[in-house]
C-alpha atoms as a PDB file:
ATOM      1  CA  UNK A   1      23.301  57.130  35.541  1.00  0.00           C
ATOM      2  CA  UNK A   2      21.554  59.815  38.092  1.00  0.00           C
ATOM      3  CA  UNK A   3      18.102  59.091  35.856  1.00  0.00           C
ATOM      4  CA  UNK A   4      18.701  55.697  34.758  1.00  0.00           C
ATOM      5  CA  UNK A   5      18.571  54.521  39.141  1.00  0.00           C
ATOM      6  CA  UNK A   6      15.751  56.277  39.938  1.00  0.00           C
ATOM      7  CA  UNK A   7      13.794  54.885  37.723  1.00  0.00           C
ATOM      8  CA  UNK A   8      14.859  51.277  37.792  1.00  0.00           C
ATOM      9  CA  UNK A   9      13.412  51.826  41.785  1.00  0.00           C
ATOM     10  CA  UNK A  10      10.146  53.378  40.313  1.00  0.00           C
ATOM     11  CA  UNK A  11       9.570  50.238  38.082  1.00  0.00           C
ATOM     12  CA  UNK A  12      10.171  47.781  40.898  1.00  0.00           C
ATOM     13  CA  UNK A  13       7.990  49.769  43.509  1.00  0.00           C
ATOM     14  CA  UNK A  14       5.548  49.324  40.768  1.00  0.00           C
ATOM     15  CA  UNK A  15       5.389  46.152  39.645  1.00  0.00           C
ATOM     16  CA  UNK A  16       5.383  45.128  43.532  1.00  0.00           C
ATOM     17  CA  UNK A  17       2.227  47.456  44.102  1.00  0.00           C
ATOM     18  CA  UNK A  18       0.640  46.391  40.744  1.00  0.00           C
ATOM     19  CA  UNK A  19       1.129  42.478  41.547  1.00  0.00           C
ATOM     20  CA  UNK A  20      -0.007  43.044  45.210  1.00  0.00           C
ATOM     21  CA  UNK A  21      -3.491  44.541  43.678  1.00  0.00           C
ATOM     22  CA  UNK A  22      -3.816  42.219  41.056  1.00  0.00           C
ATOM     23  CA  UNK A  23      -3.898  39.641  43.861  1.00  0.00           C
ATOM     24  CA  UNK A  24      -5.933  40.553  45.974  1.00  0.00           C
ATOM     25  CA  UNK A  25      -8.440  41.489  43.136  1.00  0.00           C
ATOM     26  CA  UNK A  26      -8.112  38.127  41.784  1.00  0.00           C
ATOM     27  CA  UNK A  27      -7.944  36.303  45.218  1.00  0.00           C
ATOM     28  CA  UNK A  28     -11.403  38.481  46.196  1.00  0.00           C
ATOM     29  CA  UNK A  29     -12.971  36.987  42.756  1.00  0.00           C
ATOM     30  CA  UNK A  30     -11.903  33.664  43.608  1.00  0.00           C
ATOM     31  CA  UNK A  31     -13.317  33.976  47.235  1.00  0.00           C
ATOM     32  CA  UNK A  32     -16.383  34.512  45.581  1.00  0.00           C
ATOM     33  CA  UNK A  33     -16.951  32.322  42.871  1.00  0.00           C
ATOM     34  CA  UNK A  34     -15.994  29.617  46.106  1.00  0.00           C
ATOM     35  CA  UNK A  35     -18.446  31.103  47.673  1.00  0.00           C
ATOM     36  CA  UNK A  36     -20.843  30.754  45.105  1.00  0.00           C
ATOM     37  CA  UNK A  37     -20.222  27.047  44.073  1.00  0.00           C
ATOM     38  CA  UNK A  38     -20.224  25.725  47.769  1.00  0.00           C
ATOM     39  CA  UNK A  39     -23.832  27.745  48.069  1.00  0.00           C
ATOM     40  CA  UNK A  40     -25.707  25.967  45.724  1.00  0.00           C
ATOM     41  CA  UNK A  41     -23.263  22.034  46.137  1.00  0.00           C
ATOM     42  CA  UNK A  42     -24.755  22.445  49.443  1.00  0.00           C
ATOM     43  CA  UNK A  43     -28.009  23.189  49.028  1.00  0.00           C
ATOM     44  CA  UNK A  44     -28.684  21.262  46.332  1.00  0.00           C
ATOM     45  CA  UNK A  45     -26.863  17.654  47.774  1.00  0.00           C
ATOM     46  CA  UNK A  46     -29.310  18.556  51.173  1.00  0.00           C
ATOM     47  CA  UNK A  47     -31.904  18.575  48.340  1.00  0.00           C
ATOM     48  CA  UNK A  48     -31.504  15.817  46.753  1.00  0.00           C
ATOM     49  CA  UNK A  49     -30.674  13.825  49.638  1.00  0.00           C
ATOM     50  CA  UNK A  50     -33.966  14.843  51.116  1.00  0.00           C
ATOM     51  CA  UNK A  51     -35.852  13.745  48.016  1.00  0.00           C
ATOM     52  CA  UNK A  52     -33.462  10.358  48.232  1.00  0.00           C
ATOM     53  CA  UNK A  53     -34.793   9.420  51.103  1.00  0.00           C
ATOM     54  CA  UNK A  54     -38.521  10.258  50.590  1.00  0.00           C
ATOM     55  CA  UNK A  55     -38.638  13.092  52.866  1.00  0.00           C
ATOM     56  CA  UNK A  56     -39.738  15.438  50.588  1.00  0.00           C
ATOM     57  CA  UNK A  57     -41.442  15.635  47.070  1.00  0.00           C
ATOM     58  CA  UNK A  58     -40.045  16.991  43.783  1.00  0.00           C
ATOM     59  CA  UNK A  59     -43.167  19.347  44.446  1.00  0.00           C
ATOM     60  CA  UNK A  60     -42.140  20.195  47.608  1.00  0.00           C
ATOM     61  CA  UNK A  61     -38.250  20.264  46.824  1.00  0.00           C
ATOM     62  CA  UNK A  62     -39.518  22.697  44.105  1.00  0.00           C
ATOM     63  CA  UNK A  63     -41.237  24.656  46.673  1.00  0.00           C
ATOM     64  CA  UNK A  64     -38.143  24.998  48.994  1.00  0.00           C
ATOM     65  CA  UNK A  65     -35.783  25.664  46.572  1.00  0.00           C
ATOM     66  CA  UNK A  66     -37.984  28.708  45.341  1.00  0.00           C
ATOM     67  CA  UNK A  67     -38.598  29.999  48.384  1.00  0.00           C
ATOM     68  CA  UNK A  68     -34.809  29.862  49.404  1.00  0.00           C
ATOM     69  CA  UNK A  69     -33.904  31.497  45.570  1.00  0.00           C
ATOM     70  CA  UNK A  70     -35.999  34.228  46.794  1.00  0.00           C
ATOM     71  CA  UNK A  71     -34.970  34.577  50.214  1.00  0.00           C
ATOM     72  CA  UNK A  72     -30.864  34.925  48.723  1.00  0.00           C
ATOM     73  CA  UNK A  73     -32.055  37.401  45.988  1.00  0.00           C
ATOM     74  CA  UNK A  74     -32.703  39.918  48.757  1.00  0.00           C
ATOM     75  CA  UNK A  75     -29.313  39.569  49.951  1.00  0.00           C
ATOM     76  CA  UNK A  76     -25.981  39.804  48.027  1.00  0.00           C
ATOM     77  CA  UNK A  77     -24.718  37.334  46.208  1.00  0.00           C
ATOM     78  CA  UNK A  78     -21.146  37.279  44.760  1.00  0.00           C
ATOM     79  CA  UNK A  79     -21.533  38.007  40.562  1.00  0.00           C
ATOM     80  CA  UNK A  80     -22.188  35.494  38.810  1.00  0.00           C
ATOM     81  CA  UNK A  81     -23.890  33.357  41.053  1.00  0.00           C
ATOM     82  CA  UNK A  82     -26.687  31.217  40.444  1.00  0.00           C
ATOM     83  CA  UNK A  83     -29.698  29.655  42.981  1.00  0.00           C
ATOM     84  CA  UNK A  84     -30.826  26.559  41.644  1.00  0.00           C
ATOM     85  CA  UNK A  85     -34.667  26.999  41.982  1.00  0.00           C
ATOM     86  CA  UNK A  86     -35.632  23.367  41.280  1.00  0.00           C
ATOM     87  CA  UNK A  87     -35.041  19.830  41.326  1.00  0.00           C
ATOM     88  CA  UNK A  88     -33.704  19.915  37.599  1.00  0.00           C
ATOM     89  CA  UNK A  89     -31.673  22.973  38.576  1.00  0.00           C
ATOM     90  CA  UNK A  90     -30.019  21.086  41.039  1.00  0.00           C
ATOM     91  CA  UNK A  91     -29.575  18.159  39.085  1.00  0.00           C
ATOM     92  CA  UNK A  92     -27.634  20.042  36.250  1.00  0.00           C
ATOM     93  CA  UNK A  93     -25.513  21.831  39.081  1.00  0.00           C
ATOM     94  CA  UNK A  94     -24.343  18.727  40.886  1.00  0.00           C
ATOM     95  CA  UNK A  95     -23.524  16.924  37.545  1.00  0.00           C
ATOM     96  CA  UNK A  96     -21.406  19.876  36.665  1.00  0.00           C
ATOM     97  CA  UNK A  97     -19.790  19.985  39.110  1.00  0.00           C
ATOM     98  CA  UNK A  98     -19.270  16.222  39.882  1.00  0.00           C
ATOM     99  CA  UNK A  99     -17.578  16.274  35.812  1.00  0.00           C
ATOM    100  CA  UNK A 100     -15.446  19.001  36.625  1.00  0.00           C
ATOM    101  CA  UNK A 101     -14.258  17.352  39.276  1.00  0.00           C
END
């Protein structure tokens, strides 16, 4: 019994500091892949509804959405994520996400 207690307290200290860092290593990957998909939804829908309305051409949406791909690849972006970098880009990003919703 003097060996069997102290561990029984070792295994619970550890599974409560082993969950704690598995959650907020999972909750930091989730923060980011958030971050990610509201990046390009917004981007993208202020694309598209500036090609809706004729204020800009798929040219010049091509243009903006370049320039903006490489103004974001100088900073960090959370892995995995993706700037759309034209018009079709953003098309096949808003339709994903619009299914998975």
């Amino acid at each position: 019994m003097g060996k069997f207690l102290p561990a029984i307290v070792a295994l619970v200290v550890g599974i409560v500091i082993g969950g704690y860092g598995a959650l907020s290593l999972g909750g930091g990957a989730m923060m980011g892949a958030g971050a990610a998909t509201g990046l390009v939804t917004g981007m993208c829908s202020v694309v598209e509804a500036a090609e809706q309305t004729a204020l800009l051409t798929p040219e010049q949406i091509d243009q903006v959405l370049a320039r903006a791909a490489e103004n974001m690849s100088s900073g960090e972006l959370p892995e995995g994520a993706e700037i759309a970098g034209s018009s079709e880009q953003c098309a096949e990003a808003l339709a994903k996400l619009r299914a998975a919703q």
